[in-house]
PDB file of N, CA and C in Angstrom:
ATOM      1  N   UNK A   1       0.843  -1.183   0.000  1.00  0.00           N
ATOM      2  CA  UNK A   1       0.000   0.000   0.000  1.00  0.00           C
ATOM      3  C   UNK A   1       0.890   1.250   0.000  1.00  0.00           C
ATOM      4  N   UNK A   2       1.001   2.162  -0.488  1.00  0.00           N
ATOM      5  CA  UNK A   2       1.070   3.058  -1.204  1.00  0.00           C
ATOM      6  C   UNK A   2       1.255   4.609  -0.068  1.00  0.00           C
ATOM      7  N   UNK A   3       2.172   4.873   0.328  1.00  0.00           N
ATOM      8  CA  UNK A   3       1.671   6.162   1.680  1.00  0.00           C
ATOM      9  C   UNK A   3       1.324   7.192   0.791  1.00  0.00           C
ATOM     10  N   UNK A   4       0.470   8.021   1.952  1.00  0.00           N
ATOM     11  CA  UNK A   4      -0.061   9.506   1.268  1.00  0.00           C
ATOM     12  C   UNK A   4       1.132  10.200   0.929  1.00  0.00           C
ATOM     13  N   UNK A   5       1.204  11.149   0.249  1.00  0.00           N
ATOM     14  CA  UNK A   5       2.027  12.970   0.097  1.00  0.00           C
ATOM     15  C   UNK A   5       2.432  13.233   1.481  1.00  0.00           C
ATOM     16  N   UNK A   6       1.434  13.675   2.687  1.00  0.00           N
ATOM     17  CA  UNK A   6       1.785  14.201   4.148  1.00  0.00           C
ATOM     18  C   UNK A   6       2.459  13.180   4.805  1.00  0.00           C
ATOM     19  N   UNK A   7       2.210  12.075   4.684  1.00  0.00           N
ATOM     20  CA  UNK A   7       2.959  10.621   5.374  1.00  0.00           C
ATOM     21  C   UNK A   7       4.048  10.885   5.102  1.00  0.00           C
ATOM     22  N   UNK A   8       4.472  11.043   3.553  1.00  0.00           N
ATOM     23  CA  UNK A   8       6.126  10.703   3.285  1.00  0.00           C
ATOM     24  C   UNK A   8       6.474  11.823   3.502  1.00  0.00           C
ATOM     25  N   UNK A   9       6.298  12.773   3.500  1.00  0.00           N
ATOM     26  CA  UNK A   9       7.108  14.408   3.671  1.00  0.00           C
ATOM     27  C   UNK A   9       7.019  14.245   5.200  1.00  0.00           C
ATOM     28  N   UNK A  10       6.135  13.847   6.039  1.00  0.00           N
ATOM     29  CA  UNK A  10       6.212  13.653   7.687  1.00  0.00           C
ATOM     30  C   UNK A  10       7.209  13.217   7.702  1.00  0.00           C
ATOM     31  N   UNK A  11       7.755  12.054   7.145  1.00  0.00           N
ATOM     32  CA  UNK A  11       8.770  10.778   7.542  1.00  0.00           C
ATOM     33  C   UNK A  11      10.218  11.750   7.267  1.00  0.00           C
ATOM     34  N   UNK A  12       9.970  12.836   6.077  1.00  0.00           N
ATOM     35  CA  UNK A  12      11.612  13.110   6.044  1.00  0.00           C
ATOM     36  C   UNK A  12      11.634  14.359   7.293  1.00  0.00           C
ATOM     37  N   UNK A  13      10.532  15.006   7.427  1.00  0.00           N
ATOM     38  CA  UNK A  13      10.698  16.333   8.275  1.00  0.00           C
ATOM     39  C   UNK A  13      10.957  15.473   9.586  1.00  0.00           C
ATOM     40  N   UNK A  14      10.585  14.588   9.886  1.00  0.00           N
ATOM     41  CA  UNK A  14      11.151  13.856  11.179  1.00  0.00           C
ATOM     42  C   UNK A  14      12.480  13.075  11.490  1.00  0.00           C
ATOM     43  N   UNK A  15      12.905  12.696  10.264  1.00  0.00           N
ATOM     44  CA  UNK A  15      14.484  12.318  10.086  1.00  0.00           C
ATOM     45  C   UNK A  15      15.259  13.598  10.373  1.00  0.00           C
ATOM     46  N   UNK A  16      14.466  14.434   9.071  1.00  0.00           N
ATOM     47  CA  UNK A  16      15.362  15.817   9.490  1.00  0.00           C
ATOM     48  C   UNK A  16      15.845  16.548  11.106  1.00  0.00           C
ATOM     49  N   UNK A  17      14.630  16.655  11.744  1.00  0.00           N
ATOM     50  CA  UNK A  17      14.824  17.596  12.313  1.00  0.00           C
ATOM     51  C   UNK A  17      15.055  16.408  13.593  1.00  0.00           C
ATOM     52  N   UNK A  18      15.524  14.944  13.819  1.00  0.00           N
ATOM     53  CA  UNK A  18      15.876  14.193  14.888  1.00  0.00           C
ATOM     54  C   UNK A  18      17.608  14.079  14.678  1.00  0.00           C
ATOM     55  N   UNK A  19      17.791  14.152  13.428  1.00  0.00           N
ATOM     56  CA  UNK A  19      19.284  14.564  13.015  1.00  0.00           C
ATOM     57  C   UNK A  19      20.066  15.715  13.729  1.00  0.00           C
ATOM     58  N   UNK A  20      18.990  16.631  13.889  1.00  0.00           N
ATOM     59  CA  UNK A  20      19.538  18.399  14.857  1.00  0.00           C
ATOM     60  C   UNK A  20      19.033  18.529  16.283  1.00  0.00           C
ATOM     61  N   UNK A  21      18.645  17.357  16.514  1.00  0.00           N
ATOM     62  CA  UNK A  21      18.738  17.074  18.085  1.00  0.00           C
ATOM     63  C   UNK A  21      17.017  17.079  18.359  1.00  0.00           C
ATOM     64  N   UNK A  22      16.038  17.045  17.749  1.00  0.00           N
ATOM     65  CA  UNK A  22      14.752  17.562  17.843  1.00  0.00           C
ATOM     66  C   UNK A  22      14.858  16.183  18.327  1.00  0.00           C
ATOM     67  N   UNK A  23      13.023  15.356  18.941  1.00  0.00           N
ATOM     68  CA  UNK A  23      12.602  14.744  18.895  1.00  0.00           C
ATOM     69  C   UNK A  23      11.165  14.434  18.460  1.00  0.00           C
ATOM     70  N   UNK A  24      10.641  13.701  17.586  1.00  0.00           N
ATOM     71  CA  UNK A  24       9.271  14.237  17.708  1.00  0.00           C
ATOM     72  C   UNK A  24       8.333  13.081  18.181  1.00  0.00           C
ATOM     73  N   UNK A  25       7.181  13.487  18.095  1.00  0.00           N
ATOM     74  CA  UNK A  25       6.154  12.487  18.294  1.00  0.00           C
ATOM     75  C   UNK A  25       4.758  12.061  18.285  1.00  0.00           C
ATOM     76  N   UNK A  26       4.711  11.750  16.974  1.00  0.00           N
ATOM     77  CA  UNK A  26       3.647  11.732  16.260  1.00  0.00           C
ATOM     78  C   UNK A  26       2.055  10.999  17.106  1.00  0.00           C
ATOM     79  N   UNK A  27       1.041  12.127  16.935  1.00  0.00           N
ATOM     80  CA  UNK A  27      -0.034  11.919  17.284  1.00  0.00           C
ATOM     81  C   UNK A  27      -0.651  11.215  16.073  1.00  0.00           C
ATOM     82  N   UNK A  28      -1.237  10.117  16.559  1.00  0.00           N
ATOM     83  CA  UNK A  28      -2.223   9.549  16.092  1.00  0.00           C
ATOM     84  C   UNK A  28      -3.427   9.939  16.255  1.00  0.00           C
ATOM     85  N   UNK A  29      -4.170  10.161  14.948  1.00  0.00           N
ATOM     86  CA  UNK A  29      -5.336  10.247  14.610  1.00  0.00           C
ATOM     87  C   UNK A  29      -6.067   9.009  14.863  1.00  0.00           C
ATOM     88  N   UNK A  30      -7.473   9.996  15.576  1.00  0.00           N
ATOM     89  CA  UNK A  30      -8.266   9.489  16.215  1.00  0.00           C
ATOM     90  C   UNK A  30      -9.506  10.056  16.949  1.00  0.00           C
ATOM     91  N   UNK A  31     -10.813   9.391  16.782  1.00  0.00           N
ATOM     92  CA  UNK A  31     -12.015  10.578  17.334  1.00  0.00           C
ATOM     93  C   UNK A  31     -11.635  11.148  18.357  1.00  0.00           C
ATOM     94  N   UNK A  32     -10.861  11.212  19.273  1.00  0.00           N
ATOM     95  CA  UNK A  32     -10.204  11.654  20.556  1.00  0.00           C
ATOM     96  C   UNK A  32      -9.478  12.863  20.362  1.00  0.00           C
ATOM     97  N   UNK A  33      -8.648  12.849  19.102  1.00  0.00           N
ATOM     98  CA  UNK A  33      -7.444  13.134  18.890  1.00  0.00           C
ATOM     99  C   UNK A  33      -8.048  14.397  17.637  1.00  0.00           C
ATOM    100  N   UNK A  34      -8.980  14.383  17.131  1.00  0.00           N
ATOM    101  CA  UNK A  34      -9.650  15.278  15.711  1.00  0.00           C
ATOM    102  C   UNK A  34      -9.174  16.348  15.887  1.00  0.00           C
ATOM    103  N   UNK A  35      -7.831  17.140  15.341  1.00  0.00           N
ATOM    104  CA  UNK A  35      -7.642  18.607  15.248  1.00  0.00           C
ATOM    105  C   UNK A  35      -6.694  18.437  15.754  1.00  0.00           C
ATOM    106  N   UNK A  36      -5.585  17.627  16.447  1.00  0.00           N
ATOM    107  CA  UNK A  36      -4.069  18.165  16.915  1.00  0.00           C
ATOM    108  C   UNK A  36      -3.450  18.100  15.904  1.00  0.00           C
ATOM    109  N   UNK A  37      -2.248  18.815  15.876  1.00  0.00           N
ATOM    110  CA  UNK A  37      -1.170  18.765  14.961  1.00  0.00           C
ATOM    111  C   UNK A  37      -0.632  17.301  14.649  1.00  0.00           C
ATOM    112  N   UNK A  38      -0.054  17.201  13.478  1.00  0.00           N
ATOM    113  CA  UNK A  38       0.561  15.778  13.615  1.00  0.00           C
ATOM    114  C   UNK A  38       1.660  15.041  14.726  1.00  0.00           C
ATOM    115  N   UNK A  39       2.377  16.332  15.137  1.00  0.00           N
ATOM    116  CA  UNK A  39       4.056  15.802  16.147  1.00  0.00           C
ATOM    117  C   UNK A  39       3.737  16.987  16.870  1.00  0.00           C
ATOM    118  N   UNK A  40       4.488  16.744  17.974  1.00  0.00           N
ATOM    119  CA  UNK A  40       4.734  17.230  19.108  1.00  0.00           C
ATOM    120  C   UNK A  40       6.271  17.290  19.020  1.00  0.00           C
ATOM    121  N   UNK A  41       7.073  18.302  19.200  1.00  0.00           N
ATOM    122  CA  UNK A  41       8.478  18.670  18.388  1.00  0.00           C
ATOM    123  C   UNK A  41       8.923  18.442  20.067  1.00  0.00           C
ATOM    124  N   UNK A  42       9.946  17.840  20.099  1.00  0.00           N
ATOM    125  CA  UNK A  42      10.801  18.430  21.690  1.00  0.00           C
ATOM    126  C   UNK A  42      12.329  18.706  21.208  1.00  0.00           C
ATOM    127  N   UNK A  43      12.341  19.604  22.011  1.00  0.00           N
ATOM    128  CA  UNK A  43      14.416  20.271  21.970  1.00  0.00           C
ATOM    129  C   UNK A  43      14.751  20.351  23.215  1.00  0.00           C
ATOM    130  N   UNK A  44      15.687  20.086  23.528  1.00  0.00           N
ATOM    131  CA  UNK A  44      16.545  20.021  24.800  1.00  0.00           C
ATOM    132  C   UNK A  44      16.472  21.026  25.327  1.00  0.00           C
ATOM    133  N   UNK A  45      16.150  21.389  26.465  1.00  0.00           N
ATOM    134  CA  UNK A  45      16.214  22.845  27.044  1.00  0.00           C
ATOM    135  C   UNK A  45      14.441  23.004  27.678  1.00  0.00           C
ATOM    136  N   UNK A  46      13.621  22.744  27.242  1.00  0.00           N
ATOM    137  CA  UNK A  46      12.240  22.604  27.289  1.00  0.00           C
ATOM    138  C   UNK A  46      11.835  23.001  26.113  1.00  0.00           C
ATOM    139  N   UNK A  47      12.074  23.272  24.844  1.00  0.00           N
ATOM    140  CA  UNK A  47      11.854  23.962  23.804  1.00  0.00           C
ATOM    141  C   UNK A  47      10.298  22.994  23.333  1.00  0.00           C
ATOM    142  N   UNK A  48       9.475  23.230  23.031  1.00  0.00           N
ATOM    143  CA  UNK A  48       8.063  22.796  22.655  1.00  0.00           C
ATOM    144  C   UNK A  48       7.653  23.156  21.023  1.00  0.00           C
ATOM    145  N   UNK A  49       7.588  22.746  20.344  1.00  0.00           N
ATOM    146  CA  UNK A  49       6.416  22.985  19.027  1.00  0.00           C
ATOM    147  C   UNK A  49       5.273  22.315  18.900  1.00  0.00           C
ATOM    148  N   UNK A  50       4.874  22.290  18.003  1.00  0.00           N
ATOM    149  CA  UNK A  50       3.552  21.592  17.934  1.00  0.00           C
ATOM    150  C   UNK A  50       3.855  21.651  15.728  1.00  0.00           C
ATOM    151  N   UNK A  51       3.790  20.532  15.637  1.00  0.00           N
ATOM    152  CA  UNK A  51       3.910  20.523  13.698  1.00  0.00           C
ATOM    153  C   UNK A  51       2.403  19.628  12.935  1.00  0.00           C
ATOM    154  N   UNK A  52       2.588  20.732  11.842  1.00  0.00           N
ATOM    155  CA  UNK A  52       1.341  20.021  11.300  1.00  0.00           C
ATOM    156  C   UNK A  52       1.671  19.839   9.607  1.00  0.00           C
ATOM    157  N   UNK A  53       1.818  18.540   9.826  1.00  0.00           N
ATOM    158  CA  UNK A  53       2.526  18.546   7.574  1.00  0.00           C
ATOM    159  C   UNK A  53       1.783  18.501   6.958  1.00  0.00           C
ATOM    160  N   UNK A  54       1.262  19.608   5.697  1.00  0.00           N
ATOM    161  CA  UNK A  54       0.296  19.364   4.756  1.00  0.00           C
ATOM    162  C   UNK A  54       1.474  20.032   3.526  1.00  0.00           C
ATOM    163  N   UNK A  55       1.031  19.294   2.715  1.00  0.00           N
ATOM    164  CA  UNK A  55       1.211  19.328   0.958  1.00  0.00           C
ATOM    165  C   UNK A  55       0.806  20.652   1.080  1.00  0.00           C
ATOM    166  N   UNK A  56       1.695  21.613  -0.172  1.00  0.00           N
ATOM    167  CA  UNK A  56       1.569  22.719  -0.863  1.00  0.00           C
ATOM    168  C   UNK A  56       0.452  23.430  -0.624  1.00  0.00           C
ATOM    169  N   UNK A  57      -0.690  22.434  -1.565  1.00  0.00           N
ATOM    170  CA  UNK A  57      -2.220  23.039  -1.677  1.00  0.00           C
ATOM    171  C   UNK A  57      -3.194  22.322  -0.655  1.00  0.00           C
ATOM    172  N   UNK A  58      -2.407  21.817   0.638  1.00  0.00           N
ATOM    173  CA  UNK A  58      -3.433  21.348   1.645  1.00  0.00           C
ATOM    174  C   UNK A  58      -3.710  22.451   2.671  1.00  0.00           C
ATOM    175  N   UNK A  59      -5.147  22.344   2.796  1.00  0.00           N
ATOM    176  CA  UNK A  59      -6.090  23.185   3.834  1.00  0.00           C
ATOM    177  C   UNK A  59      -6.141  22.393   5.021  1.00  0.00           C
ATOM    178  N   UNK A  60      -6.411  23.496   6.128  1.00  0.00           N
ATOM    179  CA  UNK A  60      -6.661  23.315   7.444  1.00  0.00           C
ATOM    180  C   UNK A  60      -7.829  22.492   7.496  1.00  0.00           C
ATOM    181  N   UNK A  61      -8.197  22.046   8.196  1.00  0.00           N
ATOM    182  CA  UNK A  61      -9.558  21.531   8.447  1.00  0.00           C
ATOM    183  C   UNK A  61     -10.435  22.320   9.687  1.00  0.00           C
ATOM    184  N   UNK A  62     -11.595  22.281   9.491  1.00  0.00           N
ATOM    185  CA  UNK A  62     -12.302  23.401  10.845  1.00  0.00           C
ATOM    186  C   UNK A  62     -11.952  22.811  12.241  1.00  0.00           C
ATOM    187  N   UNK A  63     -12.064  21.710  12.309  1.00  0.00           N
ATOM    188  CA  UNK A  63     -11.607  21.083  13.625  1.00  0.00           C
ATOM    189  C   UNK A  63      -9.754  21.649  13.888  1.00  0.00           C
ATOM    190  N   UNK A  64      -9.354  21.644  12.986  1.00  0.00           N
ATOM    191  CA  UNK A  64      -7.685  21.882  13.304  1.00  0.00           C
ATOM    192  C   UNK A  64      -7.915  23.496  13.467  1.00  0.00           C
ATOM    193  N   UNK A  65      -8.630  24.102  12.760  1.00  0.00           N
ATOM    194  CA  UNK A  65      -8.824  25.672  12.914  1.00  0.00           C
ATOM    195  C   UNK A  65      -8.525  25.468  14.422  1.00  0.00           C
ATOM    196  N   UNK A  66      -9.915  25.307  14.795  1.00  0.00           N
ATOM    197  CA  UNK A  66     -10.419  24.923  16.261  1.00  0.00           C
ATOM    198  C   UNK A  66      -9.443  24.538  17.465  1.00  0.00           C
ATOM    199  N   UNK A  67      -8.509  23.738  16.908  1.00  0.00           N
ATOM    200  CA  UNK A  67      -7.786  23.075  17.930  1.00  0.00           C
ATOM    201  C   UNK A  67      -6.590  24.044  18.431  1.00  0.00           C
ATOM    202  N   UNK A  68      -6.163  24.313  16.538  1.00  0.00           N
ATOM    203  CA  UNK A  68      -4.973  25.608  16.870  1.00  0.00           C
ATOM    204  C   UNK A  68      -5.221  26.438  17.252  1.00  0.00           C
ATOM    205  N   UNK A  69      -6.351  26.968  17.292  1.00  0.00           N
ATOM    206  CA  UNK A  69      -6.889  28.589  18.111  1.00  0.00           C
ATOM    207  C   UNK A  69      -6.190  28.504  19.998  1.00  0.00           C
ATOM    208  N   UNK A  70      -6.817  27.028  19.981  1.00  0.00           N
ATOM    209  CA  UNK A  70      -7.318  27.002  21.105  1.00  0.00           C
ATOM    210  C   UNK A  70      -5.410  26.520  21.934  1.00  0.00           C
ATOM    211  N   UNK A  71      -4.931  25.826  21.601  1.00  0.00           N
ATOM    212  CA  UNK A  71      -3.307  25.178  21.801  1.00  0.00           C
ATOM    213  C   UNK A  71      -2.818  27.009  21.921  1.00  0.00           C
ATOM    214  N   UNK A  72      -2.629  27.510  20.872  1.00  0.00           N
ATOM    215  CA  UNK A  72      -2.322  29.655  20.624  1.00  0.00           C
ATOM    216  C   UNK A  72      -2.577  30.064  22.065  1.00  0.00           C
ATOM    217  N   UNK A  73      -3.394  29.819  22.509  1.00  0.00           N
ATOM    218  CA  UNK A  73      -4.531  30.731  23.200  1.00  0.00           C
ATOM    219  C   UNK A  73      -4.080  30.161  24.816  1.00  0.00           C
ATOM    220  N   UNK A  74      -3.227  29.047  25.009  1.00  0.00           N
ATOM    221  CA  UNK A  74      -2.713  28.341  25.812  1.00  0.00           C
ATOM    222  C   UNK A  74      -0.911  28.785  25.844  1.00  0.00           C
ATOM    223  N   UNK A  75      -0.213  29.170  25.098  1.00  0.00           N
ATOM    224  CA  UNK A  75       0.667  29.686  24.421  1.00  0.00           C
ATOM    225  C   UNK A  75       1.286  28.411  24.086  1.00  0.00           C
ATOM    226  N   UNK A  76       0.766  27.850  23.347  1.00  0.00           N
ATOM    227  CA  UNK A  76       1.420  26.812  22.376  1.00  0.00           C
ATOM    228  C   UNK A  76       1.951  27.495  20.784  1.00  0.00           C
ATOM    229  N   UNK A  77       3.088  27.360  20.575  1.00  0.00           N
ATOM    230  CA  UNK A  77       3.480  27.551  18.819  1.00  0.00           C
ATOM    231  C   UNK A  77       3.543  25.883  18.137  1.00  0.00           C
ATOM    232  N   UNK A  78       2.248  26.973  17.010  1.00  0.00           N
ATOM    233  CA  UNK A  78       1.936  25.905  16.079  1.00  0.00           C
ATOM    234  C   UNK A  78       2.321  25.960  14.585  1.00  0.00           C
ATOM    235  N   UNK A  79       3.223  25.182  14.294  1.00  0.00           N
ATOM    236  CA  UNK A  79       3.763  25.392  12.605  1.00  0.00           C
ATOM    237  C   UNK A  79       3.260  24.515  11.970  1.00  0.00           C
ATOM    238  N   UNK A  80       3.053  25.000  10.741  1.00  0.00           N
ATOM    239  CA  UNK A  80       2.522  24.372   9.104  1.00  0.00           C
ATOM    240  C   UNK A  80       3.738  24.018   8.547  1.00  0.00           C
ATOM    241  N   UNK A  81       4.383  23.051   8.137  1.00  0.00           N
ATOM    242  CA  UNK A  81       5.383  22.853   7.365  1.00  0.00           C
ATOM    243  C   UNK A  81       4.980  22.192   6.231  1.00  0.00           C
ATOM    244  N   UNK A  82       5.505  22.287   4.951  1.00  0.00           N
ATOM    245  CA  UNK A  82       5.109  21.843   3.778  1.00  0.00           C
ATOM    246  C   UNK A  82       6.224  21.521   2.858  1.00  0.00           C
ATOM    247  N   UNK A  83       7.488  21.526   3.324  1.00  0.00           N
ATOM    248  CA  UNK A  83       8.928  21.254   2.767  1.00  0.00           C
ATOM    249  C   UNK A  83       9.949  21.017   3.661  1.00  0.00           C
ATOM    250  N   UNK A  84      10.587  20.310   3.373  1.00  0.00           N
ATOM    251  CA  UNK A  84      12.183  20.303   4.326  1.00  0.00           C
ATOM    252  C   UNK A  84      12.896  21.911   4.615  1.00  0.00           C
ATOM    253  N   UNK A  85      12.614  22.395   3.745  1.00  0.00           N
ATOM    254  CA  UNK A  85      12.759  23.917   3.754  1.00  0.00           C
ATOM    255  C   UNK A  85      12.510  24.851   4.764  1.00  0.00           C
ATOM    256  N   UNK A  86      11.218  24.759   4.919  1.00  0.00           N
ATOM    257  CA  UNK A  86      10.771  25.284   6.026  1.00  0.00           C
ATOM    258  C   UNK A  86      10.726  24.832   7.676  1.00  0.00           C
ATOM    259  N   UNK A  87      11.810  24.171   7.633  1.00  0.00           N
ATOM    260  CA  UNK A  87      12.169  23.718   8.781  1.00  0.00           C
ATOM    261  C   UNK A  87      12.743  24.492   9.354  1.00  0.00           C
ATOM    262  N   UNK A  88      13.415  25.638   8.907  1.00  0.00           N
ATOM    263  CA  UNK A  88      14.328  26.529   9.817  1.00  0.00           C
ATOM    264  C   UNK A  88      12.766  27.555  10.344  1.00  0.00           C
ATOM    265  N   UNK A  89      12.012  27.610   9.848  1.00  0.00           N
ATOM    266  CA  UNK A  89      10.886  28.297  10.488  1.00  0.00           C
ATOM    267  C   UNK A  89      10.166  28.338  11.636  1.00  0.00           C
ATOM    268  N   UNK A  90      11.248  26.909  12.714  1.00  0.00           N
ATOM    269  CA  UNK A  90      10.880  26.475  14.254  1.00  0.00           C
ATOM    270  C   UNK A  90      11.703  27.888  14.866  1.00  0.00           C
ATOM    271  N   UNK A  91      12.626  28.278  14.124  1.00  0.00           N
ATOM    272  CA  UNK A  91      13.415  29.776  15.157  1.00  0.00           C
ATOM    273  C   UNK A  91      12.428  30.765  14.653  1.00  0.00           C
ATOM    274  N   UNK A  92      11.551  30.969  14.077  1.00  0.00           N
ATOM    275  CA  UNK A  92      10.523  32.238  14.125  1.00  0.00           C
ATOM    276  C   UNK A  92       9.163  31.786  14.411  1.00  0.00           C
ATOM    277  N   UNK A  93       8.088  32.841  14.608  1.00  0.00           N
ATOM    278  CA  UNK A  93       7.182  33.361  15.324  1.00  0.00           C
ATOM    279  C   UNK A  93       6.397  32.250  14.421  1.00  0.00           C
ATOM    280  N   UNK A  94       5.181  31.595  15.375  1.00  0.00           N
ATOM    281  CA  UNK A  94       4.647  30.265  14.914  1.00  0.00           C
ATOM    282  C   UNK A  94       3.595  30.914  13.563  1.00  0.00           C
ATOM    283  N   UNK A  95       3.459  30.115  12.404  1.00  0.00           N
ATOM    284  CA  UNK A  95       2.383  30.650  10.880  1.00  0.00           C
ATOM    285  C   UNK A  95       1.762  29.407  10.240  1.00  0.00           C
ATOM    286  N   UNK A  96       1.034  29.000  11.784  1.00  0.00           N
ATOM    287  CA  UNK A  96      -0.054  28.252  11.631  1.00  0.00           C
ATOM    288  C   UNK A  96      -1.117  29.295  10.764  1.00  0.00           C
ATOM    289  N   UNK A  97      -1.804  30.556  11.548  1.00  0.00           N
ATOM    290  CA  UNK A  97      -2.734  31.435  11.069  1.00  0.00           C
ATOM    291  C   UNK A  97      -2.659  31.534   9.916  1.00  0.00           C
ATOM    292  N   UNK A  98      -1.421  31.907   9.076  1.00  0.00           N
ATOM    293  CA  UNK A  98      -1.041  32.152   7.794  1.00  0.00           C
ATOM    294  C   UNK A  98      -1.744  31.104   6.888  1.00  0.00           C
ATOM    295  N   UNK A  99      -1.927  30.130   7.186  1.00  0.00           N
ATOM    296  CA  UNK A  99      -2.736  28.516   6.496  1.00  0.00           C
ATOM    297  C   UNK A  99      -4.081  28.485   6.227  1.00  0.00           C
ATOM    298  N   UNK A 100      -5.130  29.433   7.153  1.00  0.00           N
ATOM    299  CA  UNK A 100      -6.476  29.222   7.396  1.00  0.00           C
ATOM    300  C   UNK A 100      -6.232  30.389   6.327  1.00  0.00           C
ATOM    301  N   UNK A 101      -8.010  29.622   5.380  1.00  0.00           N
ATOM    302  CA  UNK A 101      -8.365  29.497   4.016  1.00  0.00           C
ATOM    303  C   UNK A 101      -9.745  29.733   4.181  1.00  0.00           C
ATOM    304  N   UNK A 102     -10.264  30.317   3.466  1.00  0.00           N
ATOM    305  CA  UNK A 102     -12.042  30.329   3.924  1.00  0.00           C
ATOM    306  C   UNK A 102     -12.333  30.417   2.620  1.00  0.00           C
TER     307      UNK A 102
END
């Protein structure tokens, strides 16, 4: 069977960024679980993210709207990553918001 687009770009952004000392740890989806980010980022020091991998032209979903408002609002930083690229985007200001599409 065949992985999605977000599966395999998950798999390298998590090689990547366990290579530079990150750790992550992927939430499983689940009615429990509807709207968290995919990983939970850890860095030595207490450093926290919260990552969510979607493809180029992938949208938020209202439940993830929902969830990220609410994680923000807790002072959680929540990133959208969509390339290996944008991995250096854990040292600036979290652009989850930047994603929501109406």
């Amino acid at each position: 069977m065949a992985k999605q687009p977000e599966a395999i770009l998950g798999n390298h952004i998590k090689k990547y960024l366990e290579v530079r000392g990150w750790r992550l740890i992927k939430l499983h989806g689940n009615q429990f679980q509807s709207g968290l980010p995919d990983y939970v980022a850890l860095y030595p020091g207490g450093k926290i993210k919260w990552i969510e991998i979607k493809t180029p032209t992938g949208r938020l979903s209202a439940r993830q709207i929902e969830k990220f408002s609410l994680l923000e609002k807790m002072g959680q930083q929540i990133y959208i990553l969509t390339c290996l690229e944008e991995c250096k985007w854990l040292d600036m200001p979290p652009n989850w918001s930047t994603h929501v599409r109406f």
